[in-house]
N, C-alpha and C. Protein backbone atom coordinates (compact mmCIF):
# COMPACT_ATOMS: atom_id res chain seq x y z
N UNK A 1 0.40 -1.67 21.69
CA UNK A 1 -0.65 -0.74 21.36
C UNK A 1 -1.98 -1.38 21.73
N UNK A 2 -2.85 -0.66 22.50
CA UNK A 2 -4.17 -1.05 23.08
C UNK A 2 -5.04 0.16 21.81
N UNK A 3 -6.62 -1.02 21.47
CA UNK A 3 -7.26 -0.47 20.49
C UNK A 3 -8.44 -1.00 20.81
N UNK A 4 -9.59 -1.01 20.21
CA UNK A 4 -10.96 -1.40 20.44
C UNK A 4 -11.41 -1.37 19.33
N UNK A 5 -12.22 -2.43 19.24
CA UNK A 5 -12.89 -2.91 18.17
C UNK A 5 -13.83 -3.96 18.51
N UNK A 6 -15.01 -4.34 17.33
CA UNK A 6 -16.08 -5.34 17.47
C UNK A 6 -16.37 -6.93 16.88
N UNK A 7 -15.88 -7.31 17.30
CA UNK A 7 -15.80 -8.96 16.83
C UNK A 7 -16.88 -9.61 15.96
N UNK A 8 -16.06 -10.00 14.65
CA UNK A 8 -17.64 -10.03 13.37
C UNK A 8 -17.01 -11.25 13.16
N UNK A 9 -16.21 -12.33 13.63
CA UNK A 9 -16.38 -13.53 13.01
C UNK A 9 -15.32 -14.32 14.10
N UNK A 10 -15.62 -15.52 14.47
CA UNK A 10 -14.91 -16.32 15.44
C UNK A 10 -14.79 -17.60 14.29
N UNK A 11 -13.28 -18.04 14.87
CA UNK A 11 -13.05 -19.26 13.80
C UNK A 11 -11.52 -19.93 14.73
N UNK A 12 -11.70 -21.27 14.68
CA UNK A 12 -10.54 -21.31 15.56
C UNK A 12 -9.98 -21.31 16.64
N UNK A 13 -10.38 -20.66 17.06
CA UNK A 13 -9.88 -20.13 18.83
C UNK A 13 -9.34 -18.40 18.37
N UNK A 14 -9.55 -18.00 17.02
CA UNK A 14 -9.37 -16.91 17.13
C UNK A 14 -10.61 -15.72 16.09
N UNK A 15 -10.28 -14.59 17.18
CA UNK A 15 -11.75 -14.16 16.58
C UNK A 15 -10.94 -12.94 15.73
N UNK A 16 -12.27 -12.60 15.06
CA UNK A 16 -11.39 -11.44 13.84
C UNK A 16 -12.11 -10.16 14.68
N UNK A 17 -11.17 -9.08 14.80
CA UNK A 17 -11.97 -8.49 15.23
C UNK A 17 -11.94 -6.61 14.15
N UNK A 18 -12.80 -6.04 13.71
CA UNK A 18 -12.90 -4.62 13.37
C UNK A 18 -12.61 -3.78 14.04
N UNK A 19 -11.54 -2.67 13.67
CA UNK A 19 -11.07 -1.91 14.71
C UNK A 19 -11.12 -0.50 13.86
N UNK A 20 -11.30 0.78 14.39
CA UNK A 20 -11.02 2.21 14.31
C UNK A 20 -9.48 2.32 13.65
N UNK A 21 -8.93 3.15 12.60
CA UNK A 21 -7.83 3.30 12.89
C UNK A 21 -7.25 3.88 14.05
N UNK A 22 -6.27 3.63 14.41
CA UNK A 22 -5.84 4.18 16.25
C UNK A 22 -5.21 5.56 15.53
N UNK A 23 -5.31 6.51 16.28
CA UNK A 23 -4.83 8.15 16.39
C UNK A 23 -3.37 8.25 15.77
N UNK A 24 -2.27 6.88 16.01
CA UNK A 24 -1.17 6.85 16.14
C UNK A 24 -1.02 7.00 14.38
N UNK A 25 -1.88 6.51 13.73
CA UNK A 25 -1.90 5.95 12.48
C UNK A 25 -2.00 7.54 11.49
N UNK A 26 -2.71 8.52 12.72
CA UNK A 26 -2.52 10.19 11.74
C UNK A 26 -1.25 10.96 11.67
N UNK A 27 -0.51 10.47 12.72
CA UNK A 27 0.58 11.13 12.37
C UNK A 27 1.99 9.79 11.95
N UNK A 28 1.17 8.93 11.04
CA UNK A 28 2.24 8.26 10.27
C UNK A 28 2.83 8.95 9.27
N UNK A 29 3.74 8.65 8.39
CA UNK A 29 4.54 9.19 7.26
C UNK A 29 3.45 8.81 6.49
N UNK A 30 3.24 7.33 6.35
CA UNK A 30 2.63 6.82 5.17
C UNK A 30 0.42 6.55 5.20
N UNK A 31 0.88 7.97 6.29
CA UNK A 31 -1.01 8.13 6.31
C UNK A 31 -2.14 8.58 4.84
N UNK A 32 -1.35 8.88 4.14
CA UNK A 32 -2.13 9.55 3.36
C UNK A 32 -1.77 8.13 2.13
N UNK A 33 -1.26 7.07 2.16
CA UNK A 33 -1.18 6.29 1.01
C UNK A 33 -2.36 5.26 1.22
N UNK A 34 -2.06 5.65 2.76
CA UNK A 34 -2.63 4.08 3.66
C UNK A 34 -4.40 4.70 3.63
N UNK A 35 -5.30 4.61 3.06
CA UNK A 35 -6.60 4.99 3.49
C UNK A 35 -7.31 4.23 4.16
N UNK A 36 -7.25 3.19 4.47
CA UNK A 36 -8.08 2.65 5.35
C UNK A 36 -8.77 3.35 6.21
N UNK A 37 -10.16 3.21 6.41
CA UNK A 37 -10.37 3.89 7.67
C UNK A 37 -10.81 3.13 9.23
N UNK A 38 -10.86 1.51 8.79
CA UNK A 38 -10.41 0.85 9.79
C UNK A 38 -9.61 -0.49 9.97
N UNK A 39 -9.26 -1.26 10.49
CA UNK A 39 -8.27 -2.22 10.27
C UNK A 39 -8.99 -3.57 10.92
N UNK A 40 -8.63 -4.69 9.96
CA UNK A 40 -8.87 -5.94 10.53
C UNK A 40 -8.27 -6.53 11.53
N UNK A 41 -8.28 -7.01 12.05
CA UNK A 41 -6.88 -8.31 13.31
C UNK A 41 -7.33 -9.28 13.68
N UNK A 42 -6.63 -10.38 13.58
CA UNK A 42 -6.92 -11.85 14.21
C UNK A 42 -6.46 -11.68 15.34
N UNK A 43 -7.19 -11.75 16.27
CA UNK A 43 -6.87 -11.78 17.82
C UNK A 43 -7.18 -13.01 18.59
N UNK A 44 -5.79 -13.82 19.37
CA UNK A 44 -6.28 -14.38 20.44
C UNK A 44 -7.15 -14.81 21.42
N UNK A 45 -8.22 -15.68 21.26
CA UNK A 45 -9.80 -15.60 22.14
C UNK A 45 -9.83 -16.07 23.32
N UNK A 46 -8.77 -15.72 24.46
CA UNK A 46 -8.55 -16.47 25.48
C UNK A 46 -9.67 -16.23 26.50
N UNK A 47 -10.89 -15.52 26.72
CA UNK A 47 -11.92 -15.26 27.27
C UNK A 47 -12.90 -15.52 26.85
N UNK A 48 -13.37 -15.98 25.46
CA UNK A 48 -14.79 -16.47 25.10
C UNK A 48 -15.39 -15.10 24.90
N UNK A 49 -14.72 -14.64 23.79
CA UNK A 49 -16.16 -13.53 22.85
C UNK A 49 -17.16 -13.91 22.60
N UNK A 50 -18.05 -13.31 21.90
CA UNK A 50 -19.13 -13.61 20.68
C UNK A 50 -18.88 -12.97 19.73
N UNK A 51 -19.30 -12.94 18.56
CA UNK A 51 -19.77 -12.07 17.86
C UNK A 51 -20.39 -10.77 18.00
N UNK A 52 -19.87 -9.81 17.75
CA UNK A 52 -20.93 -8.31 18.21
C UNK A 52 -20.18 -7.84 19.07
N UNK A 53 -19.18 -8.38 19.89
CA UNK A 53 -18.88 -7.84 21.50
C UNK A 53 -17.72 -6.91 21.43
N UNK A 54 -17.85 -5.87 22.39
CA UNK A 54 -17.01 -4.60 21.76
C UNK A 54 -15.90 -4.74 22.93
N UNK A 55 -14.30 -4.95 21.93
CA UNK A 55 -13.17 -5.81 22.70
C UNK A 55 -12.24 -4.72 22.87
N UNK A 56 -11.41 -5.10 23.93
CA UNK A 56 -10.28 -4.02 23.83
C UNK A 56 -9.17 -5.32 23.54
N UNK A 57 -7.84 -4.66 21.96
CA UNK A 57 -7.61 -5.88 21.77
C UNK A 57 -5.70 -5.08 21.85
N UNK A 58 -5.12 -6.02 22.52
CA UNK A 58 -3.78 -5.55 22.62
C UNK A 58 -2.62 -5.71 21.46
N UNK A 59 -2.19 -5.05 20.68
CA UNK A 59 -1.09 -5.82 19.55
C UNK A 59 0.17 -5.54 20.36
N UNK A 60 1.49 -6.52 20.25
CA UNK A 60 2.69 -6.20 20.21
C UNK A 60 3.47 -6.52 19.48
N UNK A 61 4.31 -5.28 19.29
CA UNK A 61 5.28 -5.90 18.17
C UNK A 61 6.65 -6.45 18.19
N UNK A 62 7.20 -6.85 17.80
CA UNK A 62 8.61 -7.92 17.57
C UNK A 62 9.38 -8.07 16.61
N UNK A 63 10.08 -8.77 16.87
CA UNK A 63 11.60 -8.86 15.47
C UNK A 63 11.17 -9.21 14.45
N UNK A 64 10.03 -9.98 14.62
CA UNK A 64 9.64 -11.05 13.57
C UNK A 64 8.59 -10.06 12.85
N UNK A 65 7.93 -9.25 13.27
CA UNK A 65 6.76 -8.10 12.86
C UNK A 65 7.97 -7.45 11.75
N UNK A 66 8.50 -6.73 11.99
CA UNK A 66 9.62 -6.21 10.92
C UNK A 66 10.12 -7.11 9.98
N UNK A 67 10.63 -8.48 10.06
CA UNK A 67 11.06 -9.45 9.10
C UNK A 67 10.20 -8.65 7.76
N UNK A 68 8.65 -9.67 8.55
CA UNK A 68 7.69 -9.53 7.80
C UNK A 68 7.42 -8.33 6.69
N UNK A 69 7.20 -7.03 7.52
CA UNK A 69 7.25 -5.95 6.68
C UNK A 69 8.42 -5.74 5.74
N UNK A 70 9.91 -5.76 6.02
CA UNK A 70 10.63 -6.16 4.93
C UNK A 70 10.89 -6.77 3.90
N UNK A 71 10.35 -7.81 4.29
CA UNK A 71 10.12 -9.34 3.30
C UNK A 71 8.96 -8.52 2.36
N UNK A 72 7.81 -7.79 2.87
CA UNK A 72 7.12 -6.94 2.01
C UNK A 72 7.45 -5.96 1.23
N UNK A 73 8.06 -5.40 1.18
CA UNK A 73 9.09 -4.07 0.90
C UNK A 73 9.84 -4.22 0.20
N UNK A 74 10.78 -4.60 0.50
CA UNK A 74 11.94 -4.95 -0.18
C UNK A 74 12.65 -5.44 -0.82
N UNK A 75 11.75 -7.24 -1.05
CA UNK A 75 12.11 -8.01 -1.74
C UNK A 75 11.56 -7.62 -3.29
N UNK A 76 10.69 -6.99 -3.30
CA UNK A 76 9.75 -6.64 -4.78
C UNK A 76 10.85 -5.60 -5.38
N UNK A 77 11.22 -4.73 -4.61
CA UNK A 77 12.47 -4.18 -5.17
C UNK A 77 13.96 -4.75 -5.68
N UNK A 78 14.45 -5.82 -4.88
CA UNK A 78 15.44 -6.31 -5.37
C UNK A 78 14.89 -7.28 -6.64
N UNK A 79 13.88 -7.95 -6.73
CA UNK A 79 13.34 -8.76 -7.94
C UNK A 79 13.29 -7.75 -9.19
N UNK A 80 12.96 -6.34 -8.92
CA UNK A 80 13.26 -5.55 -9.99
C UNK A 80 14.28 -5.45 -10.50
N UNK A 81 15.17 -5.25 -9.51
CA UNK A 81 16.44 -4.43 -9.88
C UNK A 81 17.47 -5.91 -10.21
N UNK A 82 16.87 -7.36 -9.85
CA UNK A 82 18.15 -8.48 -10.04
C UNK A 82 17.73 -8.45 -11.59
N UNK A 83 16.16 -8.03 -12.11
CA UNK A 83 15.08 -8.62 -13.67
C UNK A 83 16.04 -7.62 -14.81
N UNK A 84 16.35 -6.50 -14.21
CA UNK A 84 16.98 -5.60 -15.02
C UNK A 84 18.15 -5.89 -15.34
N UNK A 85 19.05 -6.21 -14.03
CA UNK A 85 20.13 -6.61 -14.13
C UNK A 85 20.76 -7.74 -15.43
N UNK A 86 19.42 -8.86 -15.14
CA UNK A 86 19.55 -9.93 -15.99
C UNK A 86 19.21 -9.63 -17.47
N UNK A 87 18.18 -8.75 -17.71
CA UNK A 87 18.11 -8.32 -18.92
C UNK A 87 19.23 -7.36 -19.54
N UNK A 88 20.17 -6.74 -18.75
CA UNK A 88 21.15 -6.03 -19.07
C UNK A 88 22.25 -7.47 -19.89
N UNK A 89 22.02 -8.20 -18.92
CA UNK A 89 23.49 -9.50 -19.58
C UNK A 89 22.86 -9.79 -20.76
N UNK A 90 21.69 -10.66 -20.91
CA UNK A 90 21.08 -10.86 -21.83
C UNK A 90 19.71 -11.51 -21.68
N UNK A 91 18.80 -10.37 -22.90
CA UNK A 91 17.81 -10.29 -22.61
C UNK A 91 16.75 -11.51 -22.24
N UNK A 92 16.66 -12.46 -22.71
CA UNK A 92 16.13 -13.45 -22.26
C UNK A 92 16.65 -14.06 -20.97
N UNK A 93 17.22 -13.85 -19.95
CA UNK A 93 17.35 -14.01 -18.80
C UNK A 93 16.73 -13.11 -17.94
N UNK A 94 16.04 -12.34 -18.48
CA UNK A 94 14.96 -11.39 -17.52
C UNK A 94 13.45 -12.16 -17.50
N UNK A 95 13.75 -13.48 -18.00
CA UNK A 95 12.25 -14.30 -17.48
C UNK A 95 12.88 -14.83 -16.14
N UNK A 96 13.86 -14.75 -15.87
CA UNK A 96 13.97 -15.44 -14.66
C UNK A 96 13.26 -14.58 -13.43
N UNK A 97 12.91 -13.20 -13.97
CA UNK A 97 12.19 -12.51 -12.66
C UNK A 97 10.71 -12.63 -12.81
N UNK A 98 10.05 -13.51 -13.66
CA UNK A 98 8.75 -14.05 -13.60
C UNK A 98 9.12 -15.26 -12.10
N UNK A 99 9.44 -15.93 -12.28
CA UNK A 99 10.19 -17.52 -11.54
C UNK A 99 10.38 -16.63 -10.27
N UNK A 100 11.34 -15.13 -10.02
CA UNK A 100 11.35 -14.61 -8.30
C UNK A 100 9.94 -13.86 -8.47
N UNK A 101 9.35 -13.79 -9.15
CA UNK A 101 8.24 -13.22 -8.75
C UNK A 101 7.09 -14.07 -8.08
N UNK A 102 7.29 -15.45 -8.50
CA UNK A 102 6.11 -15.98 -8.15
C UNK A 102 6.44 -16.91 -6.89
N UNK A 103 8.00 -17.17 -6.23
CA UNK A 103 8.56 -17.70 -5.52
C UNK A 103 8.18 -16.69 -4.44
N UNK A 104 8.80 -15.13 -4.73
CA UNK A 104 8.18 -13.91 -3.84
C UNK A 104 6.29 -14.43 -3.52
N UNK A 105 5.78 -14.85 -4.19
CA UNK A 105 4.44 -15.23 -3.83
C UNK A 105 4.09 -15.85 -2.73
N UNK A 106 4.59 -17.08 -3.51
CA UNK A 106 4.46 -18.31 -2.40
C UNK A 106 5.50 -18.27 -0.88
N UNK A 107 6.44 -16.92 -0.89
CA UNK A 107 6.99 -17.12 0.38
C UNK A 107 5.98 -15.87 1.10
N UNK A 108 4.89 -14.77 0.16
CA UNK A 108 3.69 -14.36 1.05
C UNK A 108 2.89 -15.39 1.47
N UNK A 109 2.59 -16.22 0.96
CA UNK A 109 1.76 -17.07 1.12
C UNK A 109 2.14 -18.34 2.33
N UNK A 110 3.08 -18.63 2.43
CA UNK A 110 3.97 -19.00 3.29
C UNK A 110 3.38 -18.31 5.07
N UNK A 111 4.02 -16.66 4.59
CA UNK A 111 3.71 -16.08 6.10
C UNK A 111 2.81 -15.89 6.29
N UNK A 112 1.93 -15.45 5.82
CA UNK A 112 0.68 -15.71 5.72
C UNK A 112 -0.02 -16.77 6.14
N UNK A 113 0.13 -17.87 6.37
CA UNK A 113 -0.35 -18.88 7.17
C UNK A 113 0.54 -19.11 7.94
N UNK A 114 1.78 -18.73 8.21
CA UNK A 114 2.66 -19.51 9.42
C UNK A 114 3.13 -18.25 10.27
N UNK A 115 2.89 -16.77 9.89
CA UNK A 115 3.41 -15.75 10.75
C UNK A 115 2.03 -15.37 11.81
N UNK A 116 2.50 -15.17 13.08
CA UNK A 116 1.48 -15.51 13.98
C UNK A 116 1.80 -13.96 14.86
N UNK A 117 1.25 -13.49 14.08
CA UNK A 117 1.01 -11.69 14.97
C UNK A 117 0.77 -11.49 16.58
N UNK A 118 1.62 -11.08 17.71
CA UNK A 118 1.34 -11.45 19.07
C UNK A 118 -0.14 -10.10 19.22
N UNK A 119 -1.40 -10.53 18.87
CA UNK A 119 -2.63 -9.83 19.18
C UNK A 119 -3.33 -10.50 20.45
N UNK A 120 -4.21 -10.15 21.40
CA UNK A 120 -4.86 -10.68 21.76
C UNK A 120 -6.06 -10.09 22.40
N UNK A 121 -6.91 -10.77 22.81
CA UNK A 121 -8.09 -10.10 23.39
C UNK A 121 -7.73 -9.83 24.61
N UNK A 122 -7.66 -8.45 25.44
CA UNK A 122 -7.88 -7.90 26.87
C UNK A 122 -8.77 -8.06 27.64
N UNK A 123 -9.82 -7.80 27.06
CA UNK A 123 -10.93 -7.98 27.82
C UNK A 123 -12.30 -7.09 26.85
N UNK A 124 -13.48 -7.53 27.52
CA UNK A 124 -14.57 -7.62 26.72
C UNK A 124 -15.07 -6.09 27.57
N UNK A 125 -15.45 -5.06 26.73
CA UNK A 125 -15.69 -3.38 26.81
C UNK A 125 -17.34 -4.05 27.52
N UNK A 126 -18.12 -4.21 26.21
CA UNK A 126 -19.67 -4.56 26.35
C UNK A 126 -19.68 -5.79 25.22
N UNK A 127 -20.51 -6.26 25.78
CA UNK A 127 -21.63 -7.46 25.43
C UNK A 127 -22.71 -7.24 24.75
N UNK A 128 -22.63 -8.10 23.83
CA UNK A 128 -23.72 -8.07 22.61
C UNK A 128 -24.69 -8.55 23.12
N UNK A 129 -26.07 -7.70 23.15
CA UNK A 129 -27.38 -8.60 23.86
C UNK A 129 -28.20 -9.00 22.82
N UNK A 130 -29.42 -9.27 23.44
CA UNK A 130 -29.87 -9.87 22.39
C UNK A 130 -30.58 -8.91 21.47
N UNK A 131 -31.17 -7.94 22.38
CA UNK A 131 -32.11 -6.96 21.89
C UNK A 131 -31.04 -6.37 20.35
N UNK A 132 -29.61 -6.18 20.87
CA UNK A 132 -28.89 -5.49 19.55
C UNK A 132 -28.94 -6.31 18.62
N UNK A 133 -28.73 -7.73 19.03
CA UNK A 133 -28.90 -8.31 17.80
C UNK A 133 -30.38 -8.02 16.91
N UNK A 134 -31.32 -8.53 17.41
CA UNK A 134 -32.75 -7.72 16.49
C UNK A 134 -32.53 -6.75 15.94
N UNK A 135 -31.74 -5.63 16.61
CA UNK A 135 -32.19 -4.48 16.04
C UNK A 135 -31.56 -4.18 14.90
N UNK A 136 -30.13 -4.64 14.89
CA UNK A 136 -29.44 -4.64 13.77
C UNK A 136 -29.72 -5.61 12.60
N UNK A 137 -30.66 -6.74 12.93
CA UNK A 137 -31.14 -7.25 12.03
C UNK A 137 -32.14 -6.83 11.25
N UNK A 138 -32.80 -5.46 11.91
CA UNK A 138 -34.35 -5.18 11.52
C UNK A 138 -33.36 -3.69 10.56
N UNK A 139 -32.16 -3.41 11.02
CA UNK A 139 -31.56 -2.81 10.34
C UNK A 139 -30.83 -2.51 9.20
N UNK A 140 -30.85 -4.16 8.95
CA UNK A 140 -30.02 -4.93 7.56
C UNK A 140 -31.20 -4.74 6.83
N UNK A 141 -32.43 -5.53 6.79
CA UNK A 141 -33.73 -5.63 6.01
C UNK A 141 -33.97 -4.75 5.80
């Protein structure tokens, strides 16, 4: 999926960039839960952005993109349904779904620094000059 958006922070070798939701996103199932009305992405800086510069940024997706979303999904459901389970045998064994709850944490936290989204920068739309910069500064004040 090709998208466009404006680069508000470089860190890394990768820049963050602000994007529109893409069109694709109105005729989702889960459009009306999802409100966002635009989306963040860490993108690849293999051309030397700046800040301000309006990018066209490519995402693709993979096996590992789904893991992820499952691992989101799904696991919060089975931690329910193992907490119940355990409280069915006996009740004080339903603290053990505090212990998958917070393990469920730390394995977000986990992908979250080690899952590496294939995004990258395409190429640069326009260039932030200088004059925009002023103006948007005289625009903040």
């Amino acid at each position: 999926m090709i998208t466009q958006g404006i680069v508000y922070k470089i860190k890394g070798g990768m820049a963050h960039v602000r994007c529109a939701r893409p069109e694709s996103c109105d005729h989702c199932e889960n459009s009306a839960i999802c409100s966002k009305k635009e989306t963040e992405l860490r993108a690849y800086d293999s051309i030397g952005v700046s800040v301000g510069d309006l990018v066209e940024v490519e995402t693709r997706e993979d096996a590992r993109s789904m893991l992820v979303i499952s691992y989101i999904f799904l696991v919060p459901v089975a931690i329910i349904f193992l907490t119940y389970l355990l409280f069915e045998i006996y009740k004080y064994l339903a603290f053990f779904g505090i212990f998958m709850f917070l393990a469920y944490l730390f394995g977000l936290k986990y992908m979250d620094k080690n899952f590496d989204p294939q995004v990258k920068i395409i190429r640069i739309i326009e260039k932030k000059t200088e004059y925009q910069s002023k103006s948007e500064k005289e625009v903040l004040n």
